[in-house]
PDB file of N, CA and C in Angstrom:
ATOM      1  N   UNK A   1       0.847  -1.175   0.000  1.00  0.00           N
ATOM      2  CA  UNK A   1       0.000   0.000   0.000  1.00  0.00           C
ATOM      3  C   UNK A   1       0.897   1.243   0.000  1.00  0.00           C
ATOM      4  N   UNK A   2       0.336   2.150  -0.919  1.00  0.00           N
ATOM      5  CA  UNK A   2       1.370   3.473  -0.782  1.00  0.00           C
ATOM      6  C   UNK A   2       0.676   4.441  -0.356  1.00  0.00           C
ATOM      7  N   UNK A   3       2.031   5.715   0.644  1.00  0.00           N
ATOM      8  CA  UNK A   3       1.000   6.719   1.166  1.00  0.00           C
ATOM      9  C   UNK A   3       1.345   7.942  -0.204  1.00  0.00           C
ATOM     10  N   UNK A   4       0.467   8.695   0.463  1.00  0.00           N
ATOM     11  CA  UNK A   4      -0.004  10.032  -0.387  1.00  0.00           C
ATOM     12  C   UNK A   4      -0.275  10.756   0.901  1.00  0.00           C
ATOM     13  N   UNK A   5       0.177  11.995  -0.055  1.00  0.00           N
ATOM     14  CA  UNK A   5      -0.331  13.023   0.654  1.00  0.00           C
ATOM     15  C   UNK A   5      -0.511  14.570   0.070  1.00  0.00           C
ATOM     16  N   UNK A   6      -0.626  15.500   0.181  1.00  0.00           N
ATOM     17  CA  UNK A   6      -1.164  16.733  -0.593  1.00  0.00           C
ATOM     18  C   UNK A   6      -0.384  18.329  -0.439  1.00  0.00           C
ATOM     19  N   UNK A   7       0.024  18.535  -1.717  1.00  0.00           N
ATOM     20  CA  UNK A   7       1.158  19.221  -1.603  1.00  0.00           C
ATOM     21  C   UNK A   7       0.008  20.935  -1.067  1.00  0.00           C
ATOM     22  N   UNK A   8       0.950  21.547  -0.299  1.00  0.00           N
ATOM     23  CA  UNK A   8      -0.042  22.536   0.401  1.00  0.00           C
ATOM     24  C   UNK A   8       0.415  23.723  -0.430  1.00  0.00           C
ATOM     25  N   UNK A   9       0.822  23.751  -1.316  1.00  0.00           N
ATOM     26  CA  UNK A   9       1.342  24.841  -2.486  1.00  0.00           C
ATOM     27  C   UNK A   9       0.297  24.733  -3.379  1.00  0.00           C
ATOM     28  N   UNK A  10       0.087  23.622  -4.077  1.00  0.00           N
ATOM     29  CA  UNK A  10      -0.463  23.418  -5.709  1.00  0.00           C
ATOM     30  C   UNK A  10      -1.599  22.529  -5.359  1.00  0.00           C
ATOM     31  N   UNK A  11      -1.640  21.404  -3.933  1.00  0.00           N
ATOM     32  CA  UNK A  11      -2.814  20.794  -4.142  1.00  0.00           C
ATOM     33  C   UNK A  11      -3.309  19.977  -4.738  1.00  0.00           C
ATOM     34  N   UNK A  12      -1.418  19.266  -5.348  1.00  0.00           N
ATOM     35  CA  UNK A  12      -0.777  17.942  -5.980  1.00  0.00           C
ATOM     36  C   UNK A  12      -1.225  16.978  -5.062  1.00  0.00           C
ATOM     37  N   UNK A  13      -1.736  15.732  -5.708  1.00  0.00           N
ATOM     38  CA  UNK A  13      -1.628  14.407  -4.550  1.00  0.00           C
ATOM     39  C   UNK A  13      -0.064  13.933  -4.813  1.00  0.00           C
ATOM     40  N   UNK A  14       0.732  14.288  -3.789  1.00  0.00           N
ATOM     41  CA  UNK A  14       2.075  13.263  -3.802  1.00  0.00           C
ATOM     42  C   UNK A  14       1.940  12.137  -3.491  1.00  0.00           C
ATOM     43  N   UNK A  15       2.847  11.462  -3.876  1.00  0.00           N
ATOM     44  CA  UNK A  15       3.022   9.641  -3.924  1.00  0.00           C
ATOM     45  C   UNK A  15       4.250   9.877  -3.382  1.00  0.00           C
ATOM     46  N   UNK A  16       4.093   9.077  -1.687  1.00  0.00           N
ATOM     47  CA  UNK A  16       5.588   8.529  -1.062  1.00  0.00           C
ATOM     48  C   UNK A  16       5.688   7.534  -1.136  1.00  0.00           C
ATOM     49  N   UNK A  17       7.040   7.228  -0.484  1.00  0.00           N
ATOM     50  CA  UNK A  17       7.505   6.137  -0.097  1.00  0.00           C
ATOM     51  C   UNK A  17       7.091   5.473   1.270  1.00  0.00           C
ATOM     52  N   UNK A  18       7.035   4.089   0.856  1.00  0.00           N
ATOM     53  CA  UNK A  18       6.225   3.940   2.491  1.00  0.00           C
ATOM     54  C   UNK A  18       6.972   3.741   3.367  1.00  0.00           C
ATOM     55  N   UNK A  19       8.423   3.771   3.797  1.00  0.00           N
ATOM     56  CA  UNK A  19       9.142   4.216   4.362  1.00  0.00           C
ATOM     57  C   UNK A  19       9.766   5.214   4.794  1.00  0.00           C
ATOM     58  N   UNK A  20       8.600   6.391   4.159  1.00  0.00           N
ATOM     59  CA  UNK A  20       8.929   7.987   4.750  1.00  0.00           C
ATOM     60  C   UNK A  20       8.662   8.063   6.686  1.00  0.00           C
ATOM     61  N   UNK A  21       9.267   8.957   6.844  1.00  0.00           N
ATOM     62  CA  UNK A  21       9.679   9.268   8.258  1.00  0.00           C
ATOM     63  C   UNK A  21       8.723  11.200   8.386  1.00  0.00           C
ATOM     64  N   UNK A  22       8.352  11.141   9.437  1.00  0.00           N
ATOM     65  CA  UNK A  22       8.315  12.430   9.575  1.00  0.00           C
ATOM     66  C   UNK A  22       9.407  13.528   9.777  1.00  0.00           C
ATOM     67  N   UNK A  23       9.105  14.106   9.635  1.00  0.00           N
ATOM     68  CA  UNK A  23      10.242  15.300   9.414  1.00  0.00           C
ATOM     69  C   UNK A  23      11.543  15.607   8.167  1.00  0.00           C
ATOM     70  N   UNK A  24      10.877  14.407   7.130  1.00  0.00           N
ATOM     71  CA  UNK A  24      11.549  13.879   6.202  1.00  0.00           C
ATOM     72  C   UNK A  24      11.706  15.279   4.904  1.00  0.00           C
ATOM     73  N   UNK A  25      12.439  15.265   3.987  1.00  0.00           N
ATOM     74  CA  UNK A  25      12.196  16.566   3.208  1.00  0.00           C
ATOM     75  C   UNK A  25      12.080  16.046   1.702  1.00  0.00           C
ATOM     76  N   UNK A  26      11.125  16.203   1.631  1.00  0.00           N
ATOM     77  CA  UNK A  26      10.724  16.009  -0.360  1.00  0.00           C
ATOM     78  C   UNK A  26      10.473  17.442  -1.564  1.00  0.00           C
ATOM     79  N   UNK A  27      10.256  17.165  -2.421  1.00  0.00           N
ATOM     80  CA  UNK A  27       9.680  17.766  -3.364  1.00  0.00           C
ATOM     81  C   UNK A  27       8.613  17.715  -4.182  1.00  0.00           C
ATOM     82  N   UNK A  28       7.620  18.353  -4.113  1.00  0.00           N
ATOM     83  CA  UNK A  28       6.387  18.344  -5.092  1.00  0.00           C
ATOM     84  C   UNK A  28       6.643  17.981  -6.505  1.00  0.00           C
ATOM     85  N   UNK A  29       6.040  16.977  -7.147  1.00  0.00           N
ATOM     86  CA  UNK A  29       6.567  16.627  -8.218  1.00  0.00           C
ATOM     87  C   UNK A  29       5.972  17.730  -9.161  1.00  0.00           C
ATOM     88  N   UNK A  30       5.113  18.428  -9.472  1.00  0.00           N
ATOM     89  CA  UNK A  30       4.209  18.956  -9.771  1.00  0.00           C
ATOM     90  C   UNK A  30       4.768  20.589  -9.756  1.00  0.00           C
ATOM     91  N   UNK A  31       4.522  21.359  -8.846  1.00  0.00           N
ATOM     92  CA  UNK A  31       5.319  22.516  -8.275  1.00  0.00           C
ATOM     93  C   UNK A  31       6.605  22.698  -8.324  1.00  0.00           C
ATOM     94  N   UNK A  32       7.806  21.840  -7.605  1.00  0.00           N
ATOM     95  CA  UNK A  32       9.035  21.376  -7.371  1.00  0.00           C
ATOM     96  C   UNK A  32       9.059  22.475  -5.842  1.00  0.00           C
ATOM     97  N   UNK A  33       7.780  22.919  -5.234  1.00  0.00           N
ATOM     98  CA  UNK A  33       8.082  23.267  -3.615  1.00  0.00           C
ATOM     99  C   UNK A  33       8.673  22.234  -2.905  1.00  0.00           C
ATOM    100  N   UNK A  34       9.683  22.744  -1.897  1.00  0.00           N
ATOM    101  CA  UNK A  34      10.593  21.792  -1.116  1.00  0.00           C
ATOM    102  C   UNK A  34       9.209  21.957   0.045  1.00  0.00           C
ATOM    103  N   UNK A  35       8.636  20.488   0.430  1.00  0.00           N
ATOM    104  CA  UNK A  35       8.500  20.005   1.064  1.00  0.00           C
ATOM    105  C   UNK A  35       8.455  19.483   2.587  1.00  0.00           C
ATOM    106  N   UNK A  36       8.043  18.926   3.792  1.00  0.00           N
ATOM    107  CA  UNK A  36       8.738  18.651   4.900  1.00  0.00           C
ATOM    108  C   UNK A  36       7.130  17.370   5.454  1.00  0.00           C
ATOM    109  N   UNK A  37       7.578  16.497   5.642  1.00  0.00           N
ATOM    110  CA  UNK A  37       6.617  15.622   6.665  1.00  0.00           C
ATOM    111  C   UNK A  37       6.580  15.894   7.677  1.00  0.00           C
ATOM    112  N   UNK A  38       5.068  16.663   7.899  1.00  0.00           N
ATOM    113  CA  UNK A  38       4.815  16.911   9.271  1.00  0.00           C
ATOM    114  C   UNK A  38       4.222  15.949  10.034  1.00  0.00           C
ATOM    115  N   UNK A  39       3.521  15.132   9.301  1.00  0.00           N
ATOM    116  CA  UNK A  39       2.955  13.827  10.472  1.00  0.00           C
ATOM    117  C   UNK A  39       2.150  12.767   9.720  1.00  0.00           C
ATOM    118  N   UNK A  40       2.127  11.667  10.107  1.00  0.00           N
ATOM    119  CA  UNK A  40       1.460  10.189   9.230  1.00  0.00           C
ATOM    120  C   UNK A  40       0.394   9.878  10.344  1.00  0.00           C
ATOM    121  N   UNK A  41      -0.105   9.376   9.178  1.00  0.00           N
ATOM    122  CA  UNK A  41      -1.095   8.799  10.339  1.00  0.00           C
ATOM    123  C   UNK A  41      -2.238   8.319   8.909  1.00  0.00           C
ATOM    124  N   UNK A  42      -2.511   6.647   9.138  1.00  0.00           N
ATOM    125  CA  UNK A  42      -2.824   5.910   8.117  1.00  0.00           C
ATOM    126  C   UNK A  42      -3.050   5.928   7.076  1.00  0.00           C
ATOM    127  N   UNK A  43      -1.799   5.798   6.405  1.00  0.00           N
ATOM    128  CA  UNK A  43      -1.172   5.794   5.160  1.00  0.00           C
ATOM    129  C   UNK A  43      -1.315   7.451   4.560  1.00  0.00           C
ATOM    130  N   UNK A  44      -1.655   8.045   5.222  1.00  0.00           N
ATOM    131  CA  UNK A  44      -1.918   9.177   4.773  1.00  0.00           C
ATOM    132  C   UNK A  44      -0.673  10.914   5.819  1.00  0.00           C
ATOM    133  N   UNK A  45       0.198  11.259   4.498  1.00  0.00           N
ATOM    134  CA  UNK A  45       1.066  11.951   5.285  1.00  0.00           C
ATOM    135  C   UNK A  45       0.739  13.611   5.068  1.00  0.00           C
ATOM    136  N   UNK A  46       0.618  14.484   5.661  1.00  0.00           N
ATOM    137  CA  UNK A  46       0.411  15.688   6.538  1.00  0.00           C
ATOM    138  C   UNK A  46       1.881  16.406   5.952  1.00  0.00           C
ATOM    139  N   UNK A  47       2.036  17.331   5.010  1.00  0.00           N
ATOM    140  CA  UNK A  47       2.757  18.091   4.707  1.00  0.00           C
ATOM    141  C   UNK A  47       2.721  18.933   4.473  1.00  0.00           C
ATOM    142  N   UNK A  48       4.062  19.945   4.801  1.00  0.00           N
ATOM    143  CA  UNK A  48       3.800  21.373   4.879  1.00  0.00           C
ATOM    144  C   UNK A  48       5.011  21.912   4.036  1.00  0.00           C
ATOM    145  N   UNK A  49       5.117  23.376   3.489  1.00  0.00           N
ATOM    146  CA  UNK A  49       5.896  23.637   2.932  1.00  0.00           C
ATOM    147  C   UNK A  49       7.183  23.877   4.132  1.00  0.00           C
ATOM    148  N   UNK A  50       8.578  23.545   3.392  1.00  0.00           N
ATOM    149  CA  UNK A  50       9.878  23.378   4.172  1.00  0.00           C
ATOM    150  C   UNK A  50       9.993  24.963   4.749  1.00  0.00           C
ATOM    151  N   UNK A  51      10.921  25.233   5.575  1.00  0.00           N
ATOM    152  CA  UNK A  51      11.299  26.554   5.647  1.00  0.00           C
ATOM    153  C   UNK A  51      12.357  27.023   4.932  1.00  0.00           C
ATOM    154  N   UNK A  52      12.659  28.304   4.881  1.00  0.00           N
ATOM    155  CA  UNK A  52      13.924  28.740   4.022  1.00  0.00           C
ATOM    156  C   UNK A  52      15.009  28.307   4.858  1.00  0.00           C
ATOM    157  N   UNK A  53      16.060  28.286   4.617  1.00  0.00           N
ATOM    158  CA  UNK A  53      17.354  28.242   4.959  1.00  0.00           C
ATOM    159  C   UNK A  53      18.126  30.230   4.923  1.00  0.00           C
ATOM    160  N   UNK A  54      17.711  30.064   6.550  1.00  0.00           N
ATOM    161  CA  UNK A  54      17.820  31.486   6.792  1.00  0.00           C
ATOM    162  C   UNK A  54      19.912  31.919   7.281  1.00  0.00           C
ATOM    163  N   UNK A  55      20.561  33.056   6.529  1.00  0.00           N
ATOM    164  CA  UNK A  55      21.727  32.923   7.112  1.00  0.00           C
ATOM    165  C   UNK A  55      22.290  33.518   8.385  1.00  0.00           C
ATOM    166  N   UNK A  56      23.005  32.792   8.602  1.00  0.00           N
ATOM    167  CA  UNK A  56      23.451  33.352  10.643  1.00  0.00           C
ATOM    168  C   UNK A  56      24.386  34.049  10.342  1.00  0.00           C
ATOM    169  N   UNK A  57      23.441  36.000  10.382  1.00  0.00           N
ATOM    170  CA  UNK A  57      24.612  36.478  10.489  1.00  0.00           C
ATOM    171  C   UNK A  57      25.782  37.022  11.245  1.00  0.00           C
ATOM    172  N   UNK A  58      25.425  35.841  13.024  1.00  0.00           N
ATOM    173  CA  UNK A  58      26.223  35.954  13.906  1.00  0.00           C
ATOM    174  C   UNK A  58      27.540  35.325  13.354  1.00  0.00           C
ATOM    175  N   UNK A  59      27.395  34.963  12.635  1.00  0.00           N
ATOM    176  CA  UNK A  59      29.362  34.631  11.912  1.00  0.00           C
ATOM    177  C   UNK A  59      29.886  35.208  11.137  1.00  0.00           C
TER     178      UNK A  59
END
């Protein structure tokens, strides 16, 4: 059985792997928004768009 779940950008049904993990990071096949597994729960995974990669400009 494979999960799916729904890209919160475009509103794509994604097709995972059923060995995805939460907190895992994908891409919308559809969009190409980066992704993030926020939570599973039967066969069905809960995703949200990733955050940016913000720079520290304490260095």
């Amino acid at each position: 059985m494979s999960m799916e779940g729904t890209c919160p950008i475009c509103e794509a049904e994604v097709s995972l792997k059923e060995d995805i993990l939460v907190s895992e990071i994908l891409s919308c096949p559809d969009c190409h928004s980066v992704l993030v597994v926020e939570a599973i729960d039967d066969h069905r995974a809960s995703l949200r768009e990733a955050p940016a990669i913000e720079e520290d400009w304490g260095q």
